[in-house]
Protein backbone atom coordinates (compact mmCIF):
# COMPACT_ATOMS: atom_id res chain seq x y z
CA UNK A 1 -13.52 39.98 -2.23
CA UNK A 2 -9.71 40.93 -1.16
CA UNK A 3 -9.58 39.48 2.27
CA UNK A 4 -9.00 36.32 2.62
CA UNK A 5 -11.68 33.68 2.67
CA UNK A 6 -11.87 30.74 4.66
CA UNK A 7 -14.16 27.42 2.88
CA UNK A 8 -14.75 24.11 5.87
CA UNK A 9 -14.52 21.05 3.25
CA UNK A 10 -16.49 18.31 5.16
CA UNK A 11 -14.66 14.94 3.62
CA UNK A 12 -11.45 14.14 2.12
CA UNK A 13 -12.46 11.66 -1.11
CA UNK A 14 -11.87 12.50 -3.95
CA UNK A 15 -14.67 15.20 -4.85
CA UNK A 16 -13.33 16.69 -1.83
CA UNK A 17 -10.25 17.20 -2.96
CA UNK A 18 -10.66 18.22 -6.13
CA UNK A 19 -13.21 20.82 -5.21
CA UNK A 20 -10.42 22.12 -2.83
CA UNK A 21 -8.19 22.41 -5.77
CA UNK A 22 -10.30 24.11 -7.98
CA UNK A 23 -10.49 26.93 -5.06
CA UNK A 24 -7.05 27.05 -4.57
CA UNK A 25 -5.93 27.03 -8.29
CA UNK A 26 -8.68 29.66 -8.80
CA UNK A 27 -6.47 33.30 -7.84
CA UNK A 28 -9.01 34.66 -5.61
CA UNK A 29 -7.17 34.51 -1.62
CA UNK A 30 -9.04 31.20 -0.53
CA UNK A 31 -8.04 29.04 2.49
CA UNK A 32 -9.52 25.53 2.88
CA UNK A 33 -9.74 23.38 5.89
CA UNK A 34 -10.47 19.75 4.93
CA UNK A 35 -12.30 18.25 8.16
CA UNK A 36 -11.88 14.48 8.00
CA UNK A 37 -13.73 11.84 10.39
CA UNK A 38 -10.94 9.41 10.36
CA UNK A 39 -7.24 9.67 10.86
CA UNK A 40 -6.51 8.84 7.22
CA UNK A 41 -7.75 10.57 3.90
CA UNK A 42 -8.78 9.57 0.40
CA UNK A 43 -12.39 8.13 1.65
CA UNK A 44 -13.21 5.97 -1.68
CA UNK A 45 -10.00 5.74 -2.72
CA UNK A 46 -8.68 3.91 0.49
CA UNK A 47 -11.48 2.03 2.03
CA UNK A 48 -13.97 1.89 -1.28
CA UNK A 49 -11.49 0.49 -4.42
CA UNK A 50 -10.95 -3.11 -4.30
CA UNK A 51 -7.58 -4.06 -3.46
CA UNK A 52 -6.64 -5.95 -6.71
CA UNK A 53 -7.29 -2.58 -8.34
CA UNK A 54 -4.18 -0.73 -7.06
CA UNK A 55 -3.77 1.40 -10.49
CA UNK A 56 -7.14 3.43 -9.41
CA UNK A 57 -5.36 4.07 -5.91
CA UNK A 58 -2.59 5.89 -7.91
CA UNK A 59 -4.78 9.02 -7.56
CA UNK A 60 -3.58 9.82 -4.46
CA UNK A 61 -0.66 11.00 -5.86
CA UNK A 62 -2.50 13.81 -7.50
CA UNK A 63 -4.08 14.52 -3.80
CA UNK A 64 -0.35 14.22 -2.41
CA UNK A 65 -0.11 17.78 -4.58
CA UNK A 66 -3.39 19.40 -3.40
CA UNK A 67 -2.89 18.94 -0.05
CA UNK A 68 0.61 20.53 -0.35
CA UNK A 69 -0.74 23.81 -2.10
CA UNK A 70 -0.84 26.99 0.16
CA UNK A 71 -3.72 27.30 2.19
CA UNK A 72 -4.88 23.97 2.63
CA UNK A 73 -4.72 22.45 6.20
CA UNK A 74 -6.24 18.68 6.96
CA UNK A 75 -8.03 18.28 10.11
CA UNK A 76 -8.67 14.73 10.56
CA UNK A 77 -9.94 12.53 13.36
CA UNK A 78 -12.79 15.47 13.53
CA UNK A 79 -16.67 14.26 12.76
CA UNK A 80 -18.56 16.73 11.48
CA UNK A 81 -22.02 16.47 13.12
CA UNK A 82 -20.53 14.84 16.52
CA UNK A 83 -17.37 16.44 17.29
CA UNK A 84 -18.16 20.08 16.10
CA UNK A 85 -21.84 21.09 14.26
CA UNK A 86 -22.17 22.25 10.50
CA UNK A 87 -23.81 25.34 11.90
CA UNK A 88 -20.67 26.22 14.25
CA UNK A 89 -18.80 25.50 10.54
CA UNK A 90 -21.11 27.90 9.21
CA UNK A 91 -20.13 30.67 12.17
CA UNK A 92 -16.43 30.10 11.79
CA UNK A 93 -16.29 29.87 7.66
CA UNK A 94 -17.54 31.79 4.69
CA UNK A 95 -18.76 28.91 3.21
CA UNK A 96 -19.05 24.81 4.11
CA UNK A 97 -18.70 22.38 1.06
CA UNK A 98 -20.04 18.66 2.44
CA UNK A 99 -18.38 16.04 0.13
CA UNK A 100 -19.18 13.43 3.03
CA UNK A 101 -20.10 10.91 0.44
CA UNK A 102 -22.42 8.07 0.73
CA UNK A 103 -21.75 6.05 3.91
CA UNK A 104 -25.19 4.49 4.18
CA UNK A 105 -26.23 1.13 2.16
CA UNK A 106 -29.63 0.96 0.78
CA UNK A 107 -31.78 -2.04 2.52
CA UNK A 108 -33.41 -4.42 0.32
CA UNK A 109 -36.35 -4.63 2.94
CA UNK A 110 -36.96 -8.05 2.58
CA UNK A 111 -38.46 -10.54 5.80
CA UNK A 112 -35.14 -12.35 7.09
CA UNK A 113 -32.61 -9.61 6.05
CA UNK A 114 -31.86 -9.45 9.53
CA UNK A 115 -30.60 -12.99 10.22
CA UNK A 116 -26.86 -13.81 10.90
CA UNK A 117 -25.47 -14.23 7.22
CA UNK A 118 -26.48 -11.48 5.75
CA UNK A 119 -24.97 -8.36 4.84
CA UNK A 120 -24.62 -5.20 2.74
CA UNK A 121 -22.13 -4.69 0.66
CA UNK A 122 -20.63 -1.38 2.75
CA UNK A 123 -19.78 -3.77 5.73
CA UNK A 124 -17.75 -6.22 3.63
CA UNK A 125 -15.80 -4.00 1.44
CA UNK A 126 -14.53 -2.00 4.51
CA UNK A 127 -13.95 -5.19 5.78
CA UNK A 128 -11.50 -6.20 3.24
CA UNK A 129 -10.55 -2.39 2.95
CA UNK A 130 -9.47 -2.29 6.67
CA UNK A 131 -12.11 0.42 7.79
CA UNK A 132 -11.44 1.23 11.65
CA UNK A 133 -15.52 0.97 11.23
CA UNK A 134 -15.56 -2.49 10.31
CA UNK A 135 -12.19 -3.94 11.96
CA UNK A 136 -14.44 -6.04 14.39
CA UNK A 137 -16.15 -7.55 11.88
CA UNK A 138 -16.69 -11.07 10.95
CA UNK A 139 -18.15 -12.93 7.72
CA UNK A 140 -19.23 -16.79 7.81
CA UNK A 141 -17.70 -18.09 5.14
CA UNK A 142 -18.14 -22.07 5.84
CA UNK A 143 -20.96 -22.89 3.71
CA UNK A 144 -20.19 -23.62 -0.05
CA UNK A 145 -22.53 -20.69 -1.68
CA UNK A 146 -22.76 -17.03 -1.54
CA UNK A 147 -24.97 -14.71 -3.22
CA UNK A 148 -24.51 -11.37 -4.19
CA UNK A 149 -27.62 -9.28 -4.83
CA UNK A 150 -26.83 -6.34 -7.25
CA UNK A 151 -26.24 -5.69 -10.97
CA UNK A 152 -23.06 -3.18 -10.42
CA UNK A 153 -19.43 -2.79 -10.40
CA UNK A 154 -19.61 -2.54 -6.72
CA UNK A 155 -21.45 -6.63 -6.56
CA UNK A 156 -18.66 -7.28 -8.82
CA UNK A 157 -15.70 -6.16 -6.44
CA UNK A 158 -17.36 -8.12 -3.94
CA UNK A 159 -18.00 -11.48 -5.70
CA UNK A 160 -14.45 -11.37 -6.88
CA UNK A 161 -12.61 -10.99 -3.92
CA UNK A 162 -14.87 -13.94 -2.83
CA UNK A 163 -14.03 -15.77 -5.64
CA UNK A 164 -10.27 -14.99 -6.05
CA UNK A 165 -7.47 -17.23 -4.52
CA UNK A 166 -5.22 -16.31 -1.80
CA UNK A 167 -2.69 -16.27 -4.04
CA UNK A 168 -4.26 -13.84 -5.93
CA UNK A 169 -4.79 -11.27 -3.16
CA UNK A 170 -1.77 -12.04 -0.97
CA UNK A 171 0.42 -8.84 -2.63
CA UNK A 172 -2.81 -6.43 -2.38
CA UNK A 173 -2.97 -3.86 -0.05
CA UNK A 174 -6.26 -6.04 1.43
CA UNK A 175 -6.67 -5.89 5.00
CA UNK A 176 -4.55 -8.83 7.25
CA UNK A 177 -7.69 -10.28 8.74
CA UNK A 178 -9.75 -10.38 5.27
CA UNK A 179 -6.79 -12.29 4.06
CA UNK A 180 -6.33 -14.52 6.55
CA UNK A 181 -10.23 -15.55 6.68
CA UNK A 182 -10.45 -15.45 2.69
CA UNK A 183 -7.82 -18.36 3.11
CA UNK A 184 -10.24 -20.71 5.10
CA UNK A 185 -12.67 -19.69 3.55
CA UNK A 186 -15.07 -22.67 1.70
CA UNK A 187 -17.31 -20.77 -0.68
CA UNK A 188 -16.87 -22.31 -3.89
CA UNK A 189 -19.57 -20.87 -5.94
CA UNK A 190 -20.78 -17.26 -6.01
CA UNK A 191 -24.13 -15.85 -8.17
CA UNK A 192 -24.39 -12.32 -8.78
CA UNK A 193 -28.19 -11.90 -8.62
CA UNK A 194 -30.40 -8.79 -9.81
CA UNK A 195 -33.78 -8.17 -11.00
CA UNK A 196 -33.09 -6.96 -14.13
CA UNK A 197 -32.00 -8.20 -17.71
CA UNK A 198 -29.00 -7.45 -19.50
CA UNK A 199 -30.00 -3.98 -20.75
CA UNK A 200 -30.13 -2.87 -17.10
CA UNK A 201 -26.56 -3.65 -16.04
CA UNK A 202 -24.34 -1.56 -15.08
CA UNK A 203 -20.96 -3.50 -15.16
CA UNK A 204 -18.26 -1.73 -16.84
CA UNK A 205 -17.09 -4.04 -19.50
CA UNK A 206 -13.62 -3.63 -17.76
CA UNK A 207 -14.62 -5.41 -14.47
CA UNK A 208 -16.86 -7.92 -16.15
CA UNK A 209 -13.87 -8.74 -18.24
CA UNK A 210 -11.80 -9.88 -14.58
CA UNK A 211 -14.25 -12.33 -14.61
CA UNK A 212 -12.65 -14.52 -17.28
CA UNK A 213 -9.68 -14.53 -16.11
CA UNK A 214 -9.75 -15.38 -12.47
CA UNK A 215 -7.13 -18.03 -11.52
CA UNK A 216 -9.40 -20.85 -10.18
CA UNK A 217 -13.24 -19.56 -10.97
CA UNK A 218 -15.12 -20.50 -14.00
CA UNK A 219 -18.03 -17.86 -15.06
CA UNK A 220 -21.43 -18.52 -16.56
CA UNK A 221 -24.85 -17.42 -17.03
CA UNK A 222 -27.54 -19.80 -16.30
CA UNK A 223 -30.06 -20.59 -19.60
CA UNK A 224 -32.90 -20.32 -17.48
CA UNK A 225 -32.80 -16.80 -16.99
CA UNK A 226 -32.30 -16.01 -20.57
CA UNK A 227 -33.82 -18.33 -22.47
CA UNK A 228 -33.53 -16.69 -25.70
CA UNK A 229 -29.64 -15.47 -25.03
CA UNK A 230 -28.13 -12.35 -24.87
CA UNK A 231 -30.35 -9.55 -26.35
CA UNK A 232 -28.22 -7.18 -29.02
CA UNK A 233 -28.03 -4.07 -27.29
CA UNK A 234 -31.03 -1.26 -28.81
CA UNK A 235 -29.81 1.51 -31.11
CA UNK A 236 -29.84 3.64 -27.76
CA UNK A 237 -27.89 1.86 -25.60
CA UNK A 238 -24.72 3.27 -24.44
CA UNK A 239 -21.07 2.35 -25.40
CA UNK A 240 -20.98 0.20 -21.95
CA UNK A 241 -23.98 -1.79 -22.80
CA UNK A 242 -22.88 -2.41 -26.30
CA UNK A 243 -19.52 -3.69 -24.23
CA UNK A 244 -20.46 -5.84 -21.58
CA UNK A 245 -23.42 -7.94 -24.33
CA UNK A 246 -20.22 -9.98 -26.06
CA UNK A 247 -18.72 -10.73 -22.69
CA UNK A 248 -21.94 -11.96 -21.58
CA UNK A 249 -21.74 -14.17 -24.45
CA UNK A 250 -18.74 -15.55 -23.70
CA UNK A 251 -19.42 -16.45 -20.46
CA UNK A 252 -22.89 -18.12 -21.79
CA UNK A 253 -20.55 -20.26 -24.15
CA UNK A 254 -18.60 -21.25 -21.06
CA UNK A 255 -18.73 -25.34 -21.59
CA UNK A 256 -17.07 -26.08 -18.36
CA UNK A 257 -14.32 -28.78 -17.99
CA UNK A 258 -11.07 -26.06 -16.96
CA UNK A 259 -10.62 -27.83 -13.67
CA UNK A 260 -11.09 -24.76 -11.68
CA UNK A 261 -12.76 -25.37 -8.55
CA UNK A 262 -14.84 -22.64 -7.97
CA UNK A 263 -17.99 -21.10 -10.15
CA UNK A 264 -19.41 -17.52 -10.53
CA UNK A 265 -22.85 -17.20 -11.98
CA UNK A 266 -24.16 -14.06 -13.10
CA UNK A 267 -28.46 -14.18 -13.13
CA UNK A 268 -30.50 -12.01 -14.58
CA UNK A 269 -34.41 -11.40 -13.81
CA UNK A 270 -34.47 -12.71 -10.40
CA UNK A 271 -36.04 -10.43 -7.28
CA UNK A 272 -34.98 -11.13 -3.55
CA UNK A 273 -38.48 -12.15 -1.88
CA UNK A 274 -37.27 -13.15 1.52
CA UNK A 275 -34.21 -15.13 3.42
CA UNK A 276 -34.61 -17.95 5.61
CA UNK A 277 -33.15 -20.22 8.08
CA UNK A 278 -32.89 -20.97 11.40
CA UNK A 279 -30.93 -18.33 13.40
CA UNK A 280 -28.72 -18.19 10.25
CA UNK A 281 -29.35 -17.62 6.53
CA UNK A 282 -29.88 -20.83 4.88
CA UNK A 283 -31.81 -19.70 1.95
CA UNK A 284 -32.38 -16.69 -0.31
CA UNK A 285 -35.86 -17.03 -1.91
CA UNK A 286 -36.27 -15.00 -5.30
CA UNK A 287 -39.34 -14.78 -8.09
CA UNK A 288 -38.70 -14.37 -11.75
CA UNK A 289 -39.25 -10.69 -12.49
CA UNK A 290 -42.66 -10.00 -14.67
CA UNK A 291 -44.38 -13.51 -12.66
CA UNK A 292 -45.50 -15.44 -10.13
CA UNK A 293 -42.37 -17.96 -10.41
CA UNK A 294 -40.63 -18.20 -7.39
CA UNK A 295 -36.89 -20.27 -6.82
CA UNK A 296 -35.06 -21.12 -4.04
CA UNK A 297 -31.28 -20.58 -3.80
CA UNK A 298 -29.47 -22.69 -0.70
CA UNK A 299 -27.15 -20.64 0.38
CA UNK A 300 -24.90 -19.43 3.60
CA UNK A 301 -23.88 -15.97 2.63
CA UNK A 302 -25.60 -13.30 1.18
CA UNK A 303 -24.17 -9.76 0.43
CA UNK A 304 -26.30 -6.76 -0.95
CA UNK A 305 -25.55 -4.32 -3.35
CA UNK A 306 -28.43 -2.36 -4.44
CA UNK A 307 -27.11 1.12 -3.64
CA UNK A 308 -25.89 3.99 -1.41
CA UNK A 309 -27.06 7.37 0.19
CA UNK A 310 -25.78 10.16 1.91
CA UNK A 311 -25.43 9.91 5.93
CA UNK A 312 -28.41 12.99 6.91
CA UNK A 313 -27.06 16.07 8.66
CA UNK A 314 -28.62 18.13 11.07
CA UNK A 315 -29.71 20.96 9.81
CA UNK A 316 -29.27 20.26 6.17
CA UNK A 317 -31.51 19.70 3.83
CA UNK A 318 -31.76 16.42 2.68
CA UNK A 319 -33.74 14.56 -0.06
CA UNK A 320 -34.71 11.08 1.63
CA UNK A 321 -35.84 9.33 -1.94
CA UNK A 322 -32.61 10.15 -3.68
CA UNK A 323 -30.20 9.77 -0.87
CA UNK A 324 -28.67 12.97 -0.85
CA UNK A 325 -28.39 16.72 0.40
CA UNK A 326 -31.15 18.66 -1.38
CA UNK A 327 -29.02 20.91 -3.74
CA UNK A 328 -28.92 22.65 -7.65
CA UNK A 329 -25.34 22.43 -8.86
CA UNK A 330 -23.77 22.22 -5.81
CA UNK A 331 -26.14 24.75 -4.06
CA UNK A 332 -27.72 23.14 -1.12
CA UNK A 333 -31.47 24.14 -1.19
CA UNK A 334 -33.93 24.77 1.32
CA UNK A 335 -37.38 24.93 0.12
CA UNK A 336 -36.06 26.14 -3.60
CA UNK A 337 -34.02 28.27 -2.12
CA UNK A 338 -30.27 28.18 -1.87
CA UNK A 339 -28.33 28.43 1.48
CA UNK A 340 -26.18 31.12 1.71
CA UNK A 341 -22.84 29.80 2.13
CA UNK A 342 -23.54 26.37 2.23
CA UNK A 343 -22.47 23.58 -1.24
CA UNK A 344 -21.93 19.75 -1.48
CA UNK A 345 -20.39 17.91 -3.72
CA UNK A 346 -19.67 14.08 -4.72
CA UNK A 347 -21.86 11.47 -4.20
CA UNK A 348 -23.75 13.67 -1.48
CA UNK A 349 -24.63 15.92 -4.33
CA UNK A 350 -25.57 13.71 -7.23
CA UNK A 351 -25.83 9.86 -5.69
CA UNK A 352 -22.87 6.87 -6.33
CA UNK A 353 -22.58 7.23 -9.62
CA UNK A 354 -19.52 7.54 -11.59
CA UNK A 355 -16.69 7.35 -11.57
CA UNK A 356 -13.69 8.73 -9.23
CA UNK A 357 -12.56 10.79 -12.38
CA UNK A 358 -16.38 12.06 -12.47
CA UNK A 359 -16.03 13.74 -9.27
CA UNK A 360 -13.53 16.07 -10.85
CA UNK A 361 -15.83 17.81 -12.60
CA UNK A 362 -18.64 17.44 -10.43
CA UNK A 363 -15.92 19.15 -7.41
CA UNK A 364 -15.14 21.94 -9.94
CA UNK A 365 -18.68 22.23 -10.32
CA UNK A 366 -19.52 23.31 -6.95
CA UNK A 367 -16.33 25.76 -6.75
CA UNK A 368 -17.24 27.44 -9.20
CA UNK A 369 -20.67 28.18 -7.78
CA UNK A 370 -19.00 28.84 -4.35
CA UNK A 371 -16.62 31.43 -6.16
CA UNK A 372 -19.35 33.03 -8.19
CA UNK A 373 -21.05 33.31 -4.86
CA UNK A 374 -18.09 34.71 -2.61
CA UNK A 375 -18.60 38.43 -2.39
CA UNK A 376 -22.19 38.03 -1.43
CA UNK A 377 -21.87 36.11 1.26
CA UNK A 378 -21.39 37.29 4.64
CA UNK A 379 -18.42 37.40 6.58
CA UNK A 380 -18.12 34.79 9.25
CA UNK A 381 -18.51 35.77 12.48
CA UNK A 382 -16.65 33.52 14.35
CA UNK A 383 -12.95 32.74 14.08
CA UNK A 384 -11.93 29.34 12.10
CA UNK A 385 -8.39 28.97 13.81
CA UNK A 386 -10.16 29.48 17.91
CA UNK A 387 -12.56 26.79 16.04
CA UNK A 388 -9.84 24.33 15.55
CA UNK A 389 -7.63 25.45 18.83
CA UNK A 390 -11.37 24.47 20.50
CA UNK A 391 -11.46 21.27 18.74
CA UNK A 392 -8.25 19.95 19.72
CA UNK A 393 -8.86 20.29 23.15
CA UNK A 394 -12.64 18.75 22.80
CA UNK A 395 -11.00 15.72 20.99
CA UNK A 396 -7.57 15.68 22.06
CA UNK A 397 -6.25 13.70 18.76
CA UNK A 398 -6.25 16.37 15.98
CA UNK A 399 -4.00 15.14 13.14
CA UNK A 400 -2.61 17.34 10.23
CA UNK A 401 -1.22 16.11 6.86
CA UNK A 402 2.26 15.28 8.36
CA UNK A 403 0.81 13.57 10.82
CA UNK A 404 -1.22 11.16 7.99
CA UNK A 405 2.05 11.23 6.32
CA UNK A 406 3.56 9.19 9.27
CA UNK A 407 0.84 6.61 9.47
CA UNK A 408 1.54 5.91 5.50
CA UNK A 409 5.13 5.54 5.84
CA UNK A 410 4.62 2.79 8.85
CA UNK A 411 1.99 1.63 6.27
CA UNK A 412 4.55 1.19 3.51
CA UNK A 413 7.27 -0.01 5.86
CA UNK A 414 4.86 -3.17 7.26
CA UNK A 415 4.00 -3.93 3.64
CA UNK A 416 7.75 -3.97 2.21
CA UNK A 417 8.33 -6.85 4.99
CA UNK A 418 5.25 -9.47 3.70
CA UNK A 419 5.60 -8.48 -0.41
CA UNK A 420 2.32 -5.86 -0.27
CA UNK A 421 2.30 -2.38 -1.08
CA UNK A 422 0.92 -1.44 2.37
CA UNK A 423 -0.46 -3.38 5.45
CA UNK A 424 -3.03 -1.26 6.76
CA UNK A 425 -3.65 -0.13 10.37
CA UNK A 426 -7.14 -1.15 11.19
CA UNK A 427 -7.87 1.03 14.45
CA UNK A 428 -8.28 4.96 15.15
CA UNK A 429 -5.69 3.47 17.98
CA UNK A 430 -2.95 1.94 16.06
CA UNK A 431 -3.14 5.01 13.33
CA UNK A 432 -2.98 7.69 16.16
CA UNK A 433 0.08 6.02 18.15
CA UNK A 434 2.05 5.93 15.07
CA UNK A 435 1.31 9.34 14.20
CA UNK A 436 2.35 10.49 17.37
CA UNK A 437 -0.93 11.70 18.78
CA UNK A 438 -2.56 11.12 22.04
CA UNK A 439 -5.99 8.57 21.62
């Protein structure tokens, strides 16, 4: 194929962007529009990483340079599947990529999961992040124990920031109103529940590590729930599991007496049956995994973290067991059948696993199969740039890479004046005023 050919790239994380790269790297005349729901890029990066992990926010950098490679244009503050329709995508481009991630958190469907108190994990960390989504949000953070339900990196991030001092998390790039309610807050011990043992972790020994060194938070294990310690790790395990069993360890030797106020406990073997309480959550109940033993944990706060899936879109195939667009390497797949013209990538092609260095080659993955693809697919019928000319009009608040460009720099400017690396803007207002475009 000569002519030019024009890809819609639905998301701007970072499989997004590297699948964008890979076309535009690749020497075969390829334009890419990035269509972003939000004002402001990155997706993980920005409202997913945990502020006191600014060294993984560093990629951005690298997505600084993609998005300044010919042919690339951002469209952002346009939602795919409200604003304009993946088959009017389809019309207007040879071929859609979807990296819209995983936006959805997976219930634990539990009686009481409803009640004021509790939460999943999504709602929190884009309340720390400074999501526009979850700006209006509050947390009740009065009552002295929280639970955290999930054996991941992602129930990790959350405990932590729970568990961390203001102090700590004063010169993040954590969201003003996080901050400020983190300060009052009077949680002073945090377990980190799932149903599993050890071998079915999935800390990275990295992140478990934190754990030993937070400023005023002591971390344990609780005999009960291993009563003959910490297993050695089979001859299959993986290098992580052969990691994380001596921290574990460590943190079972914990003897106590530091002086530090608050307590982290890590459980193992322990399945949510049900909260209760009276308007609010007062108590998680949980049985011992493999029995009829049940316990009951009095507690204020509980935030779950048992997984993600893929937001559904009409008219795409979608795989409601595993979360995410039915697809073969990228290929979205009706009925065994690939799409013409239609790919995903990310974590709405293969779930939220990894990690954001994974979804480099799981993005180069699906441009390759797009590029393989190219000359038999047809040529669009409709026009991408009367698309976007139709979009601006239908939303009125377009904004293009210079336009995100402004937002950071106000960004970077508030956080220079209070000692953080950015203070966020929290609202699709506040970001599109200092861009410079209309709400």
């Amino acid at each position: 194929m000569s002519a030019l050919a024009r890809i819609a790239m639905v998301g701007s994380g970072p499989a997004g962007f590297y699948a964008t790269e890979a076309l535009l790297r690749s020497g075969v005349p390829v334009a890419v529009d990035m269509f972003e729901r939000l004002p402001a890029p990155f997706g993980l990066v920005r409202f997913g990483v945990a502020p006191d992990h600014p060294k993984l926010k560093q990629v951005t950098t690298v997505f600084d340079r993609i998005a300044g490679l010919p042919g690339f244009r951002f469209i952002g503050g346009v939602e795919v599947g409200a604003d304009v329709g993946v088959a009017e995508l389809s019309a207007c481009y040879h071929a859609v990529i979807l990296a819209n991630g995983a936006s959805l958190d997976r219930q634990m469907d539990i009686p009481g999961e409803d009640l004021a108190g509790s939460h999943q994990a999504g709602a929190f960390i884009g309340w720390y992040n400074g999501h526009p989504d979850a700006a209006h949000l509050s947390f009740d953070l009065s009552a002295e124990r929280a639970v955290v339900i999930g054996h991941g990196n992602v129930a990790l991030d959350v405990a932590r920031i729970l568990l961390k001092t203001t102090d700590e998390l004063r010169h993040t790039d954590i969201a003003a109103h996080a901050l400020d309610a983190l300060a009052e807050s009077r949680i002073r011990e945090v377990q980190i529940v799932g149903r599993g043992g050890v071998e079915r972790a999935r800390f990275s020994p990295k992140e478990l590590g934190e754990f030993g060194d937070l400023r005023d938070c002591e971390t344990g294990l609780d005999p009960d729930d291993l009563p003959e310690g910490i297993p050695e790790p089979s001859i299959n395990a993986g290098m992580e599991a052969r990691a994380i069993a001596p921290i574990l360890r460590g943190f079972a030797d914990a003897r106590g007496g530091t002086g530090k106020r608050r307590r982290c406990l890590i459980r193992f073997g322990l399945e949510p049956v049900r909260l209760s309480g009276e308007g609010h959550v007062q108590s998680l109940h949980l049985r011992r995994t493999g029995s009829d033993r049940t316990i009951d944990l009095d507690c204020g706060l509980v935030i779950s973290s048992i997984g993600r899936r893929t937001a559904p879109v009409q008219g795409v195939p979608y795989d409601a067991r595993a979360g995410i667009h039915v697809n073969l390497g990228g290929r979205i797949q009706a009925e065994g059948v690939p799409v013409p013209g239609l790919y995903t990538c990310g974590w709405s092609k293969r779930g939220p696993h990894g990690t954001i260095g994974t979804n480099r080659a799981c993005g180069v993955e699906t441009a390759t199969a797009l590029l393989a693809d190219l000359a038999s697919l047809p040529a669009p019928i409709g026009n991408a740039d009367a698309l976007f000319a139709s979009l601006a009009k239908r939303t009125g608040h377009i904004l293009d890479y210079a336009a995100w460009r402004r937002i950071e720099a106000a960004e970077a400017a508030r956080g220079r004046a209070v000692g953080k690396p950015r203070e966020k803007f929290v609202t699709r207002a506040e970001m599109l005023a200092v861009a410079g475009v209309a709400a």
